[in-house]
Protein backbone atom coordinates (compact mmCIF):
# COMPACT_ATOMS: atom_id res chain seq x y z
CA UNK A 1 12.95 -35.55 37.69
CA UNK A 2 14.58 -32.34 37.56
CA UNK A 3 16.27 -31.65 33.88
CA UNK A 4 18.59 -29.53 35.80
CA UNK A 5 19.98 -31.56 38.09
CA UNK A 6 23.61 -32.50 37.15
CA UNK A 7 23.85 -35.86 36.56
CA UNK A 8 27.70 -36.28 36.55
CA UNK A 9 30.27 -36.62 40.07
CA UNK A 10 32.08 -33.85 40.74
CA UNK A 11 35.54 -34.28 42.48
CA UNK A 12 37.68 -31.22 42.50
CA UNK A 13 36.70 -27.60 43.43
CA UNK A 14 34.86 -25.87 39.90
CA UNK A 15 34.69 -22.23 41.76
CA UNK A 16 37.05 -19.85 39.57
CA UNK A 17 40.11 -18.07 41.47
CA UNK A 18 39.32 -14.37 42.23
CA UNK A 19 42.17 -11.81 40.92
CA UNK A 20 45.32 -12.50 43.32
CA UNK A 21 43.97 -15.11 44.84
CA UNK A 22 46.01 -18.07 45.20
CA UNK A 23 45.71 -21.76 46.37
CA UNK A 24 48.12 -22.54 49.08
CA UNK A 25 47.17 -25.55 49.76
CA UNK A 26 45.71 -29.25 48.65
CA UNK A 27 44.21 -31.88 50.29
CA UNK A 28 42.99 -34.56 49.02
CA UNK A 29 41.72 -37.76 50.08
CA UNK A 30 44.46 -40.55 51.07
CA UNK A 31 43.66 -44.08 49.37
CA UNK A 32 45.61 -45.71 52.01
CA UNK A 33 43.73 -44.02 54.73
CA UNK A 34 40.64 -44.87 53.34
CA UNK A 35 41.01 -48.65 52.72
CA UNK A 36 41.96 -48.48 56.70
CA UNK A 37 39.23 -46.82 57.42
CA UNK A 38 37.08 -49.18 55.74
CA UNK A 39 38.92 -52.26 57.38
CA UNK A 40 38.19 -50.92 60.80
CA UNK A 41 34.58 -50.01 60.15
CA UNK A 42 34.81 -54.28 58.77
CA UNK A 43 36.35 -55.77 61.90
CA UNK A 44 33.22 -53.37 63.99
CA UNK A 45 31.03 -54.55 61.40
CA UNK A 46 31.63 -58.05 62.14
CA UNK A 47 31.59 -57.92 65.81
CA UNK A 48 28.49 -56.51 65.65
CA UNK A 49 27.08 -58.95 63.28
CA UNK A 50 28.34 -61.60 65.29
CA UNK A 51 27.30 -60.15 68.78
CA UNK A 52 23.84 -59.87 67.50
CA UNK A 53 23.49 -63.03 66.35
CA UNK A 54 24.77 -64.63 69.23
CA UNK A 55 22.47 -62.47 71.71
CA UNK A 56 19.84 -63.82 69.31
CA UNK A 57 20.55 -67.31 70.25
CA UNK A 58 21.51 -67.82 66.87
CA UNK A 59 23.91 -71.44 66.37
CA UNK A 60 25.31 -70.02 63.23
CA UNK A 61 27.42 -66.32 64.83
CA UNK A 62 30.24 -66.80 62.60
CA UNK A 63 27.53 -65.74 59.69
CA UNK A 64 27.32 -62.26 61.28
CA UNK A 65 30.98 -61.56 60.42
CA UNK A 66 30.94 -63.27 56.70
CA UNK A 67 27.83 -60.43 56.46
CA UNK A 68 29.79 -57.72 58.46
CA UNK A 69 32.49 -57.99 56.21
CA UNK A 70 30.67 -58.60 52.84
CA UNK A 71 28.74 -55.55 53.49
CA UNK A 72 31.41 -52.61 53.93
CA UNK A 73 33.39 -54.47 51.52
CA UNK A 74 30.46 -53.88 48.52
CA UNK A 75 30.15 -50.55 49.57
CA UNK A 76 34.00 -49.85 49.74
CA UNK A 77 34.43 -51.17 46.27
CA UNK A 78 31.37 -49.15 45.03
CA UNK A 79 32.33 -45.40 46.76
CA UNK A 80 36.08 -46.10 46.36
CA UNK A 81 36.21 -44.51 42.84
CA UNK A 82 34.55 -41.63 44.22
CA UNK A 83 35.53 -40.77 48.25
CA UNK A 84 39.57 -41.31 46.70
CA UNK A 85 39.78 -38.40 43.84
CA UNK A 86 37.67 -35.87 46.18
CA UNK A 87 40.10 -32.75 46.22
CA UNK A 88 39.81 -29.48 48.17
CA UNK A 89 41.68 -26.29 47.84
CA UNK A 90 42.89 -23.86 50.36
CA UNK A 91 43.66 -20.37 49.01
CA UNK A 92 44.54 -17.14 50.74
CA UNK A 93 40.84 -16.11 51.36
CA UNK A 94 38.89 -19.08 51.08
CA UNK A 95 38.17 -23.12 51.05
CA UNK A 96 37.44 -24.28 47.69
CA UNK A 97 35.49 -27.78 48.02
CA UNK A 98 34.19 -30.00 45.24
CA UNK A 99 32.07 -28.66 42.95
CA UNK A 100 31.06 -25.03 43.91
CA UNK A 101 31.38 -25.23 47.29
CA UNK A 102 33.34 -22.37 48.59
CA UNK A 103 33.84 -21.13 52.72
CA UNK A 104 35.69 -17.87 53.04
CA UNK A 105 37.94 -18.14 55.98
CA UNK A 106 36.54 -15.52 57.91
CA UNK A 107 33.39 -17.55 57.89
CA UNK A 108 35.02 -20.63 59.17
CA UNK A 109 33.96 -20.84 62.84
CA UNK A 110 35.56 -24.15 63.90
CA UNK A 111 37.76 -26.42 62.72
CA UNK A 112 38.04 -30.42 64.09
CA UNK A 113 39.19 -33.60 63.50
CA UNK A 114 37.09 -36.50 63.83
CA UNK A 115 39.52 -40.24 63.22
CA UNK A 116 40.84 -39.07 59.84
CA UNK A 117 38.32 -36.39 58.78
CA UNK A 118 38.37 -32.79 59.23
CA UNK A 119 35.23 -30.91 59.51
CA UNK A 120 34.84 -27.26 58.44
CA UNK A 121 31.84 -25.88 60.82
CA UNK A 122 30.94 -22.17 59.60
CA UNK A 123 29.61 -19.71 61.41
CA UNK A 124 26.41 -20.42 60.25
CA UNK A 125 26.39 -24.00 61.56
CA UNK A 126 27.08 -25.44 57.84
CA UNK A 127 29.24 -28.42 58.09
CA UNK A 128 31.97 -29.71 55.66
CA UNK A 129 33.89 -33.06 55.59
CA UNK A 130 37.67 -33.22 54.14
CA UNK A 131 37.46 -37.14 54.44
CA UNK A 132 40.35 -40.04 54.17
CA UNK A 133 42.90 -37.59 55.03
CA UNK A 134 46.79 -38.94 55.46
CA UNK A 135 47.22 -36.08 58.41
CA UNK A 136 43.97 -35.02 59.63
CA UNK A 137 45.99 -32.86 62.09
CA UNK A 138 47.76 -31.48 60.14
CA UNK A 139 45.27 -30.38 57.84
CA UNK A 140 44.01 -29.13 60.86
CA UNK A 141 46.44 -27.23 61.01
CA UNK A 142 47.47 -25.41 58.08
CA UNK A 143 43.20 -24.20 57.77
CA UNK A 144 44.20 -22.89 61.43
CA UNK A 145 46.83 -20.83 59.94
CA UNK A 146 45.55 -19.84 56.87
CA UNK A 147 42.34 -18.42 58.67
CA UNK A 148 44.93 -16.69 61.25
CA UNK A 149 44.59 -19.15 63.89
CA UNK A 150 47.36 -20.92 65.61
């Protein structure tokens, strides 16, 4: 293993503001939105577990939901900690992401929504995620018109 690979999460942007450079925005990821997320991706998870079983000829579906549900609620309790303190800052000239991860706006070729995500698509085909947002449009939105896009 690589000595110099960091070993510890990190959560909010770490890139230093340039002179007069200043963050206009913050968005960071809703805990609300993601536990609602999670219960939706649940309920599919269920179906699915169930549907497959049943297509199976299995006499026991209602297992495939206890496991549907079991599942995404393990790994919601385990990424929880993690997806909910993820920050990202907008600034006058550029997207500041977690860790060192840094898009100048004039390099941001697209900007969607996808449920409550926003993705950051550069215009080198990098993608980023702003995940669990409260107002994915409207985070949407204010990257539109920071960038000079309406």
């Amino acid at each position: 293993m690589d000595p110099h690979l960091p070993t510890r999460n990190i959560f909010t942007p770490e890139t230093p503001l340039d002179p007069g450079e200043g963050v206009v925005a913050q968005f960071h990821a809703d805990r609300a939105t993601y536990w609602r997320e999670n219960a939706w991706l649940a309920a599919i998870a269920m179906a699915a577990g169930m549907g497959i079983l049943w297509a199976l000829g299995n006499e026991h579906v209602w297992t495939g939901a206890v496991g549907g549900l079991l599942a995404i609620a393990v790994r919601a309790l385990y990424l929880s900690s993690d997806e909910t303190r993820m920050r990202w800052d907008l600034t006058d000239r550029r997207l500041l992401g977690p860790g060192p991860r840094v898009i100048a706006l004039d390099n941001i070729a697209q900007v969607n929504t996808i449920f409550s995500a926003v993705q950051v698509v550069t215009v080198t085909g990098d993608k980023h995620l702003l995940k669990y947002q409260a107002d994915a449009k409207a985070t949407k939105a204010r990257i539109d018109a920071a960038r000079g896009r309406a």
